[in-house]
C-alpha atoms as a PDB file:
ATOM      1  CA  UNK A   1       0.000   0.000   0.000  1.00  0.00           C
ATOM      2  CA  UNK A   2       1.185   3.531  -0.862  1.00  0.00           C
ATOM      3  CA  UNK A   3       1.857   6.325   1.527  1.00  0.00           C
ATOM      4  CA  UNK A   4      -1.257   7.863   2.874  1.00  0.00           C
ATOM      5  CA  UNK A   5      -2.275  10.767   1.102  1.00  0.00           C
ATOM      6  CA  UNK A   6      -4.053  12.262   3.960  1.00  0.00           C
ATOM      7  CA  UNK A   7      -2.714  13.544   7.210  1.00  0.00           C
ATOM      8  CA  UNK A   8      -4.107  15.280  10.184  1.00  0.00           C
ATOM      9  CA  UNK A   9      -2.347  18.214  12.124  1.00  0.00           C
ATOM     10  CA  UNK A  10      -3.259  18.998  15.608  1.00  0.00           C
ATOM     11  CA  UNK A  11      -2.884  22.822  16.287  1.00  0.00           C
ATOM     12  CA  UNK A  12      -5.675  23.446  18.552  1.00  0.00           C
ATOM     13  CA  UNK A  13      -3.489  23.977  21.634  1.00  0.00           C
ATOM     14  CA  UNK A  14      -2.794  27.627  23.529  1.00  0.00           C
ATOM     15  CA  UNK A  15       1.096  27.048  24.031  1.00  0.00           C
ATOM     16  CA  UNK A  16       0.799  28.311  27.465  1.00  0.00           C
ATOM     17  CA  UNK A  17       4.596  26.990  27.836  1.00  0.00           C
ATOM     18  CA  UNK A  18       5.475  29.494  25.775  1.00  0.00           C
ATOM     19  CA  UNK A  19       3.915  32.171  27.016  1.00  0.00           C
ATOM     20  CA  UNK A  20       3.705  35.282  26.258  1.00  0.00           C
ATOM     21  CA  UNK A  21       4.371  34.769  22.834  1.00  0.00           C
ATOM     22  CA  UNK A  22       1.806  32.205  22.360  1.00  0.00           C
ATOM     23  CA  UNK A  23      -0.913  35.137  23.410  1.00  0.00           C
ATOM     24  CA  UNK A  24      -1.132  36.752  19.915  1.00  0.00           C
ATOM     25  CA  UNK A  25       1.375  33.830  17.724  1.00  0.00           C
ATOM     26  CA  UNK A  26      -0.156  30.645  17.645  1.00  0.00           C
ATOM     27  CA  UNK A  27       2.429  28.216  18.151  1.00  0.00           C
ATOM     28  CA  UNK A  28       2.845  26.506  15.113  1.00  0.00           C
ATOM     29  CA  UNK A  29       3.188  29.819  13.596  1.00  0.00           C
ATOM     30  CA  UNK A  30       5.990  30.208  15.610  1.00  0.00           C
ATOM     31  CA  UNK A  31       9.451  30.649  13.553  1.00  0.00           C
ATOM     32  CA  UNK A  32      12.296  28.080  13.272  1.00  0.00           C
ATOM     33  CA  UNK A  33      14.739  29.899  10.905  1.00  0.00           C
ATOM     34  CA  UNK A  34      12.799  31.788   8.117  1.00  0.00           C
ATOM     35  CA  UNK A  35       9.514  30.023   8.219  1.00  0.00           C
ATOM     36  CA  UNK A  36       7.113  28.892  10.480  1.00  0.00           C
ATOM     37  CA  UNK A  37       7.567  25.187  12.464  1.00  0.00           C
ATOM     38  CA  UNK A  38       4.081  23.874  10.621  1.00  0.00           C
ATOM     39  CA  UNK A  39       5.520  25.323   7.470  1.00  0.00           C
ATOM     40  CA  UNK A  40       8.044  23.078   7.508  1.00  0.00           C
ATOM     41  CA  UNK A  41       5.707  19.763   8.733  1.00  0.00           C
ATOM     42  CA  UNK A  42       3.976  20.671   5.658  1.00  0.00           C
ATOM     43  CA  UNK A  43       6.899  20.662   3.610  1.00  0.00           C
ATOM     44  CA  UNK A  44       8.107  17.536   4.998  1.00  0.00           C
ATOM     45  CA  UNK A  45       4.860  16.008   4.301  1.00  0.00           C
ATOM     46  CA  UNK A  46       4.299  16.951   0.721  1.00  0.00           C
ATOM     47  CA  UNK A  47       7.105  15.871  -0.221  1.00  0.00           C
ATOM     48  CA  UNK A  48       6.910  12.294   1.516  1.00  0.00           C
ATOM     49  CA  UNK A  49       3.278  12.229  -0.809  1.00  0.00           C
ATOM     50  CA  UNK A  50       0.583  13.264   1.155  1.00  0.00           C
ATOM     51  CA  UNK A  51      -2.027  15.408  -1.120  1.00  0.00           C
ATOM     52  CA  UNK A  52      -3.974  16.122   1.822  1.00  0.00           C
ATOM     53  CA  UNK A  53      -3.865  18.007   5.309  1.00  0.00           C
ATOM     54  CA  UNK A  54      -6.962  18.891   8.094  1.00  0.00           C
ATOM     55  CA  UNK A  55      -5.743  20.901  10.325  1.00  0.00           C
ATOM     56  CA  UNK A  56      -6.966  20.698  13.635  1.00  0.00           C
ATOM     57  CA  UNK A  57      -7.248  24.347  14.801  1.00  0.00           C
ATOM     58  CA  UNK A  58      -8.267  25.893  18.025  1.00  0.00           C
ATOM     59  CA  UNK A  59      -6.501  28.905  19.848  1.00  0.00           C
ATOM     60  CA  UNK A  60      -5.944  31.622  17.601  1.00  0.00           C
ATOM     61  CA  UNK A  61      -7.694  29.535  14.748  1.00  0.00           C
ATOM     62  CA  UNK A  62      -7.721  32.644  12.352  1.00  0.00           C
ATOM     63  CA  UNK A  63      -4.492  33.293  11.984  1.00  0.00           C
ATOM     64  CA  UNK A  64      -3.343  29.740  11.024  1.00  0.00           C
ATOM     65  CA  UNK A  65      -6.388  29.621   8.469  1.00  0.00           C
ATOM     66  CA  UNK A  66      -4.830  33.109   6.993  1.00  0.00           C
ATOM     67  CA  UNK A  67      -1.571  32.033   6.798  1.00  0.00           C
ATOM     68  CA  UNK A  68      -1.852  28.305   5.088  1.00  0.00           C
ATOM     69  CA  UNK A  69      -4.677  29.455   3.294  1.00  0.00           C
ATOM     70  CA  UNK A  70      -6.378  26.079   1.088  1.00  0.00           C
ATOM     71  CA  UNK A  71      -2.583  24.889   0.932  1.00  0.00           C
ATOM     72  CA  UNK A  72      -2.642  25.647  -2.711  1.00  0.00           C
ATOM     73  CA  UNK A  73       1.220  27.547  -2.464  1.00  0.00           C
ATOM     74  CA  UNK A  74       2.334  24.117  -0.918  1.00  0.00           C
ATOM     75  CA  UNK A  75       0.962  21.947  -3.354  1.00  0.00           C
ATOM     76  CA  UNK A  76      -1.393  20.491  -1.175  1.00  0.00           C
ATOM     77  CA  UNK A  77      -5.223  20.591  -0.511  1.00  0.00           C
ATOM     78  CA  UNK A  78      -5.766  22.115   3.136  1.00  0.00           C
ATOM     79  CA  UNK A  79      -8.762  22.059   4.779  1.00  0.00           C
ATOM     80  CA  UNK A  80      -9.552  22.986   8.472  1.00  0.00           C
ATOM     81  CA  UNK A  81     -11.337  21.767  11.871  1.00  0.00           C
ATOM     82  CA  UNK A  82     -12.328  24.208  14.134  1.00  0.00           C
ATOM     83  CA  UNK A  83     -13.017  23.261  17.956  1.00  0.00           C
ATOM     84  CA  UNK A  84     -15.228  25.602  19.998  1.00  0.00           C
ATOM     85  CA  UNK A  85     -13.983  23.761  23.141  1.00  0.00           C
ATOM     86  CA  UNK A  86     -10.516  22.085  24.112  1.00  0.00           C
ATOM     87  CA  UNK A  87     -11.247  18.620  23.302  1.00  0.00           C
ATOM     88  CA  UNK A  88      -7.410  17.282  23.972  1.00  0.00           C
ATOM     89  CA  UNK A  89      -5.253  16.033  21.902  1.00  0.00           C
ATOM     90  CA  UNK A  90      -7.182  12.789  20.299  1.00  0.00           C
ATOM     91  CA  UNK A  91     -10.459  14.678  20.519  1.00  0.00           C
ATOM     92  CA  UNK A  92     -10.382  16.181  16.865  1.00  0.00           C
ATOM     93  CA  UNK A  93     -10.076  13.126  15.829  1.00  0.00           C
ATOM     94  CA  UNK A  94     -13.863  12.450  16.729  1.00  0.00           C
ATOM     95  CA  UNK A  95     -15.056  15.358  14.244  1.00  0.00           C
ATOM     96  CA  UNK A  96     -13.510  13.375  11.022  1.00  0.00           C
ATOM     97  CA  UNK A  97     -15.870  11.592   9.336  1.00  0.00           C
ATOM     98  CA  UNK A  98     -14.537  10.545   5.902  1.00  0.00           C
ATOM     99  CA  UNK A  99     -11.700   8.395   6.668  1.00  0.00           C
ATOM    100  CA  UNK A 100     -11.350   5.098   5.065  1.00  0.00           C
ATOM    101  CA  UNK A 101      -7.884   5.008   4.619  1.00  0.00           C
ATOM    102  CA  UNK A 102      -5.058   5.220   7.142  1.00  0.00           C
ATOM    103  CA  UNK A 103      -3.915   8.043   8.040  1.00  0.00           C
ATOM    104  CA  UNK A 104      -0.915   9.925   9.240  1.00  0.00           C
ATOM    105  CA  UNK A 105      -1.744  12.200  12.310  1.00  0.00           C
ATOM    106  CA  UNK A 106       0.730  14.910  14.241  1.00  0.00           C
ATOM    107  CA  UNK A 107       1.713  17.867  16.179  1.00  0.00           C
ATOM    108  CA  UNK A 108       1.838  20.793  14.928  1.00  0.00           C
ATOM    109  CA  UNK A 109       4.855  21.964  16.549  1.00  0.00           C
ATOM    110  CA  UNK A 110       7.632  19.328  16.176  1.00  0.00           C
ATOM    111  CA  UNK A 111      10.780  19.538  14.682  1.00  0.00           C
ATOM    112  CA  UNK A 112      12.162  16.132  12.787  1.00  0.00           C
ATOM    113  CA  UNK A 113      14.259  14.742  10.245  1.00  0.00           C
ATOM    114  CA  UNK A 114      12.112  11.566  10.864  1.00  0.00           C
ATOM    115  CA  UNK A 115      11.737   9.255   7.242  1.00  0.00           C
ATOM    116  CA  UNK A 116       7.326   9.652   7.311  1.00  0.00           C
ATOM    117  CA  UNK A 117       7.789   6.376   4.179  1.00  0.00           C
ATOM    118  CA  UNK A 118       9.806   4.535   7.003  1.00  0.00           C
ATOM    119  CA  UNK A 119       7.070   5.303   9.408  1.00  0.00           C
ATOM    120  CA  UNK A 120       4.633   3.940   7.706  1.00  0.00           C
ATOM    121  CA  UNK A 121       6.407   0.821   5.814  1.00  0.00           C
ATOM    122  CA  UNK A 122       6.848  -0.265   9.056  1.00  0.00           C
ATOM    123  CA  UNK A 123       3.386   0.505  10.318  1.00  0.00           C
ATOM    124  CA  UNK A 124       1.991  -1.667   7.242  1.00  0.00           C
ATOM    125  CA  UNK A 125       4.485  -4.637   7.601  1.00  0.00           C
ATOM    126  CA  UNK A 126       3.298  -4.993  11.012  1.00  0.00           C
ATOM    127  CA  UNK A 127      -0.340  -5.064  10.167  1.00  0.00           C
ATOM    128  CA  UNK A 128      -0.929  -2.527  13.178  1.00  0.00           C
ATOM    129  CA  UNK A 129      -4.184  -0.546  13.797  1.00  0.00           C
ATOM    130  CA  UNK A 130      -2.081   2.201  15.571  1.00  0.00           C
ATOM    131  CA  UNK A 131       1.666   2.974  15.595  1.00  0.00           C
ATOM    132  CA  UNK A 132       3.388   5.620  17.323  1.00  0.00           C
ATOM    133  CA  UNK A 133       6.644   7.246  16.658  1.00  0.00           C
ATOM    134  CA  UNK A 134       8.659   6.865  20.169  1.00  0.00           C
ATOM    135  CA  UNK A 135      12.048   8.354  20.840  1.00  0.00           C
ATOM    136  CA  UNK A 136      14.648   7.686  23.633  1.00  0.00           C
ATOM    137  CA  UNK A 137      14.683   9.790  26.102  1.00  0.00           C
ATOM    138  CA  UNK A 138      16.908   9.559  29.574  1.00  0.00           C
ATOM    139  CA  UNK A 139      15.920  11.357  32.998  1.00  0.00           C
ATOM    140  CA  UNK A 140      18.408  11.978  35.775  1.00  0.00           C
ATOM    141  CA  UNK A 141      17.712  11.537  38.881  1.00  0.00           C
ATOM    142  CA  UNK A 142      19.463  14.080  41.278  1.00  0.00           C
ATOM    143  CA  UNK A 143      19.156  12.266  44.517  1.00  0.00           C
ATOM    144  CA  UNK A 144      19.564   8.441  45.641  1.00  0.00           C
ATOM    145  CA  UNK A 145      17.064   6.220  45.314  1.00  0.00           C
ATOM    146  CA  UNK A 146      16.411   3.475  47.905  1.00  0.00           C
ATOM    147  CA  UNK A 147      14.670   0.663  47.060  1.00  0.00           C
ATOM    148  CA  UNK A 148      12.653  -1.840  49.653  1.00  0.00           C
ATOM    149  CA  UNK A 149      10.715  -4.603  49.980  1.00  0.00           C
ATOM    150  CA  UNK A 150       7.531  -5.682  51.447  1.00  0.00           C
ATOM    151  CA  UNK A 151       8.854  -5.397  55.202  1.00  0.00           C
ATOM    152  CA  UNK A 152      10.509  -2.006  54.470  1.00  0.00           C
ATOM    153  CA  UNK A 153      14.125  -3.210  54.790  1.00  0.00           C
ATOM    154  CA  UNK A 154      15.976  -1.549  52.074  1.00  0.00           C
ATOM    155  CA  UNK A 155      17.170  -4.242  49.145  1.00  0.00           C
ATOM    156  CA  UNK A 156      19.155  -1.198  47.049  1.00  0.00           C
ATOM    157  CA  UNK A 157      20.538   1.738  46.999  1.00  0.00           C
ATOM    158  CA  UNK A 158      21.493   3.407  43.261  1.00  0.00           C
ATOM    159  CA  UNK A 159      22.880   6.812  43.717  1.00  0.00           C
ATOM    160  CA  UNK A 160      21.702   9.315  41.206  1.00  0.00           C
ATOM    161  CA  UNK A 161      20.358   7.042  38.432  1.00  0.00           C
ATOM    162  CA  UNK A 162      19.556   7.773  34.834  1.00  0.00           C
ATOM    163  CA  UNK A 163      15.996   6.207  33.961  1.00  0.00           C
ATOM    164  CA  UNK A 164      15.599   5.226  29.833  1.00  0.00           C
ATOM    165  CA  UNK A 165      12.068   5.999  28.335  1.00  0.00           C
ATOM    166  CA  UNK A 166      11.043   5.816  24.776  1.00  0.00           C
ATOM    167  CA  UNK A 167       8.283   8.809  24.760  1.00  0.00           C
ATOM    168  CA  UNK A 168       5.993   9.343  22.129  1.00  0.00           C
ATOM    169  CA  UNK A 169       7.347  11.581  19.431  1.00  0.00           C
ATOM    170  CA  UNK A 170       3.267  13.044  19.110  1.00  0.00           C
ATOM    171  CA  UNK A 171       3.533  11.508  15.263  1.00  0.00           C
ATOM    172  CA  UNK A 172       1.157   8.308  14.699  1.00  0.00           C
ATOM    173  CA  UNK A 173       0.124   6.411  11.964  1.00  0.00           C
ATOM    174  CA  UNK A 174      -3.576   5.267  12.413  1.00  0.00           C
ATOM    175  CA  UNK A 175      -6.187   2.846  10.613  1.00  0.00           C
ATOM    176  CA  UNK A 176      -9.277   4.314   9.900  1.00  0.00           C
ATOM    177  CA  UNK A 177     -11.088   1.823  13.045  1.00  0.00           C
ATOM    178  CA  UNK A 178      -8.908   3.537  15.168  1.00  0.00           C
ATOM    179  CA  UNK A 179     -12.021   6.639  15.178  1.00  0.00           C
ATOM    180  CA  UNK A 180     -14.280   4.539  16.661  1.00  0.00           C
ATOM    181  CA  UNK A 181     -12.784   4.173  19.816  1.00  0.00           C
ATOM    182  CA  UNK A 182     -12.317   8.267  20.127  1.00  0.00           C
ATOM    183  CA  UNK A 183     -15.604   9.590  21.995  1.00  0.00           C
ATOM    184  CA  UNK A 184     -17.497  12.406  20.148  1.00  0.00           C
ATOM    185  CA  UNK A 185     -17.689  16.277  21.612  1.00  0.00           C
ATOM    186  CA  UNK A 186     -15.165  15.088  24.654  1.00  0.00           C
ATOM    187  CA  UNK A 187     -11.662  15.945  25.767  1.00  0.00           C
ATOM    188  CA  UNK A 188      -9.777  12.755  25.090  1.00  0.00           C
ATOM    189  CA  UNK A 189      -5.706  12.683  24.665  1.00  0.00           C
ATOM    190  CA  UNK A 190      -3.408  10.144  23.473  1.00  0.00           C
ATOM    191  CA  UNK A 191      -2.872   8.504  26.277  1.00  0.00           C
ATOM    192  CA  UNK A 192      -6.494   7.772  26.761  1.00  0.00           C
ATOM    193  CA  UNK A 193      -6.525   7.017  22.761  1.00  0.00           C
ATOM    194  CA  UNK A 194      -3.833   3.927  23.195  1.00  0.00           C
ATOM    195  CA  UNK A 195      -4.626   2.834  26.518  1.00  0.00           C
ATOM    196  CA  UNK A 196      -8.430   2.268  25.196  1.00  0.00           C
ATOM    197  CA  UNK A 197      -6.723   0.059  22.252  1.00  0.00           C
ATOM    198  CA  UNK A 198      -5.204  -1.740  24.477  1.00  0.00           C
ATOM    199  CA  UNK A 199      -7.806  -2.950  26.767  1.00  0.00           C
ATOM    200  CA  UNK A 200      -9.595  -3.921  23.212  1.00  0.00           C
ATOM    201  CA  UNK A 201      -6.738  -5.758  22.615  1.00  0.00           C
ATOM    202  CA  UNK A 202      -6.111  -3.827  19.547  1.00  0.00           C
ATOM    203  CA  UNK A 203      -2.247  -4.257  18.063  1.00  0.00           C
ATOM    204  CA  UNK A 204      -0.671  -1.221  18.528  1.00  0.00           C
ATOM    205  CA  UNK A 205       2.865  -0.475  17.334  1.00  0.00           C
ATOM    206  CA  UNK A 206       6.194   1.588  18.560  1.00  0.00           C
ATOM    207  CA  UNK A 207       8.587   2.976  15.796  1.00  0.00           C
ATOM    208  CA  UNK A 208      11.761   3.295  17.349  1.00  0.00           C
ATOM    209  CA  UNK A 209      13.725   6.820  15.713  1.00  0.00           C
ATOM    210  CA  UNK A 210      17.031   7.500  16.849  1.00  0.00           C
ATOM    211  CA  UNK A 211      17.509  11.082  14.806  1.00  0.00           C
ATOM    212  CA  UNK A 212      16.646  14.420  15.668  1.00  0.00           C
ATOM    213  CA  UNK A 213      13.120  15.098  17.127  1.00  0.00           C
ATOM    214  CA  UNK A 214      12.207  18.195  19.245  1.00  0.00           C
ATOM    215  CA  UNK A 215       8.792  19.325  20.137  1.00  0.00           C
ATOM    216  CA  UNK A 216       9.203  23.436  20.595  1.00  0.00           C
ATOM    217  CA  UNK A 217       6.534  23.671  23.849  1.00  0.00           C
ATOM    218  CA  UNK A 218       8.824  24.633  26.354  1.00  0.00           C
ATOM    219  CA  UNK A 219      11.366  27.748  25.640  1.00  0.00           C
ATOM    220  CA  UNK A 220      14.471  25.767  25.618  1.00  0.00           C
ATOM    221  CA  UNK A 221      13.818  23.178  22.754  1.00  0.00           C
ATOM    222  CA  UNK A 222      11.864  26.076  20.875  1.00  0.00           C
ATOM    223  CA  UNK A 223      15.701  28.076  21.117  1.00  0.00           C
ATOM    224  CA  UNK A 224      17.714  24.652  20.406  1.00  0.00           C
ATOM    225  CA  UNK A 225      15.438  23.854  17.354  1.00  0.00           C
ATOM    226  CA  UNK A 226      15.272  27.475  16.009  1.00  0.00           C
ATOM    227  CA  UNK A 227      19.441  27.310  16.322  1.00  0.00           C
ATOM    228  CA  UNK A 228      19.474  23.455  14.772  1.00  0.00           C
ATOM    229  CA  UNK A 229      17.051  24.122  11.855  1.00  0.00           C
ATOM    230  CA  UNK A 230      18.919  27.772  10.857  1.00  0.00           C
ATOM    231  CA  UNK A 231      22.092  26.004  10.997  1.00  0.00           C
ATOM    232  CA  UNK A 232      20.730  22.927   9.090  1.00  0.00           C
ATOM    233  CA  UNK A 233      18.000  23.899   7.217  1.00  0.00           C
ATOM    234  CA  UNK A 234      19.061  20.696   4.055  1.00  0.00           C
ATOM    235  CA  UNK A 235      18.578  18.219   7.065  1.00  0.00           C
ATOM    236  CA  UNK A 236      14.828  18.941   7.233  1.00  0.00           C
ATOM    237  CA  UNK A 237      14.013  20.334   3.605  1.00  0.00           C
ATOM    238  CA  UNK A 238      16.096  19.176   1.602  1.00  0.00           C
ATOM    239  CA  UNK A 239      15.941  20.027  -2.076  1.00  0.00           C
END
């Protein structure tokens, strides 16, 4: 099966990390280099072949409308959902109603050289209903950390550990059945989304990426992937 020509772009949220520039710029109108970070998602998308985008829009809906327009000067059809409530970040999902393909669904505001063909060759080899773009992540812990058992007696001690993760990237590739397990005119995030799979015993996939992935919601990455992309703007679009 061929690369999904649709995709769906959450940029409902208010940003309020990023505050106060988030009051009057939407966030993914906010600018990595010379263009704004959904610019370059689109980009990135096009030219992996998706035709289509729905853009999930929210806070500050206007502007984003204004600025993509119907996609036309990106070679891509754009049209746009508007929610009149916060309705999380899997909510949206429940206002789409002419899906019968899968699907490639995403943040607005992340930052990747992630392959989107990789994604999904991998999502169709395995036959999943849902797969989710994870990333490794490591968190130190400042402090030691005692360990104990039943009776309270301590069994270990690690001082100052470093705990792995694999988070989710917030890019997914989804099956079209996936929408029937996202409640209508409720919030509902992705945790909820996957979790909900689960319990139906639904297969859902990880996609390991080991490249560069920032999301720009707190001020730091938004100043280390502003720096990254204007230094290496071929890594992301390249010709």
């Amino acid at each position: 099966m061929s690369f999904p020509e649709r995709a769906v772009i959450l940029a409902g949220g208010k940003g309020t990390r990023l505050a106060p520039y988030t009051a009057v710029i939407p966030k993914p109108l906010m600018p990595v280099g010379d263009m704004p970070i959904l610019e370059v998602v689109l980009r990135q998308l096009k030219k992996a072949g998706t035709r289509r985008v729905t853009i999930a829009t929210g806070h500050l809906s206007h502007l984003i409308r204004t600025f993509f327009g119907d996609g036309r000067q990106f070679g891509l059809y754009i049209d746009y959902l508007v929610e009149t409530k916060a309705l999380g970040t899997a909510g949206p999902l429940a206002m789409l109603s002419d899906l019968t393909e899968p699907f490639l669904v995403m943040n607005g505001d992340v930052l990747t050289d992630l392959d989107y063909r990789k994604l999904w060759n991998f999502h169709d080899k395995n036959e999943a209903l849902a797969t989710v773009a994870t990333h490794h992540r490591e968190v130190r812990v400042d402090f030691g950390v005692v360990v104990t058992n039943h009776n309270r007696l301590i069994s270990n001690y690690i001082e100052k550990p470093t705990l792995p993760y694999q988070v989710s990237m917030g890019v997914y590739i989804f099956s079209p059945e996936v929408l029937r397990f996202v409640p209508k005119n409720r919030r509902f995030d992705f945790p909820q989304l996957v979790l909900t799979l689960l319990k139906a015993k639904k297969k859902v996939a990880s996609f390991p990426f080991t490249g560069f992935w920032l999301d720009i919601g707190r001020g730091e990455d938004y100043a280390k992937a502003a720096q990254v992309f204007t230094a290496h703007p071929s890594r992301f679009l390249p010709k």
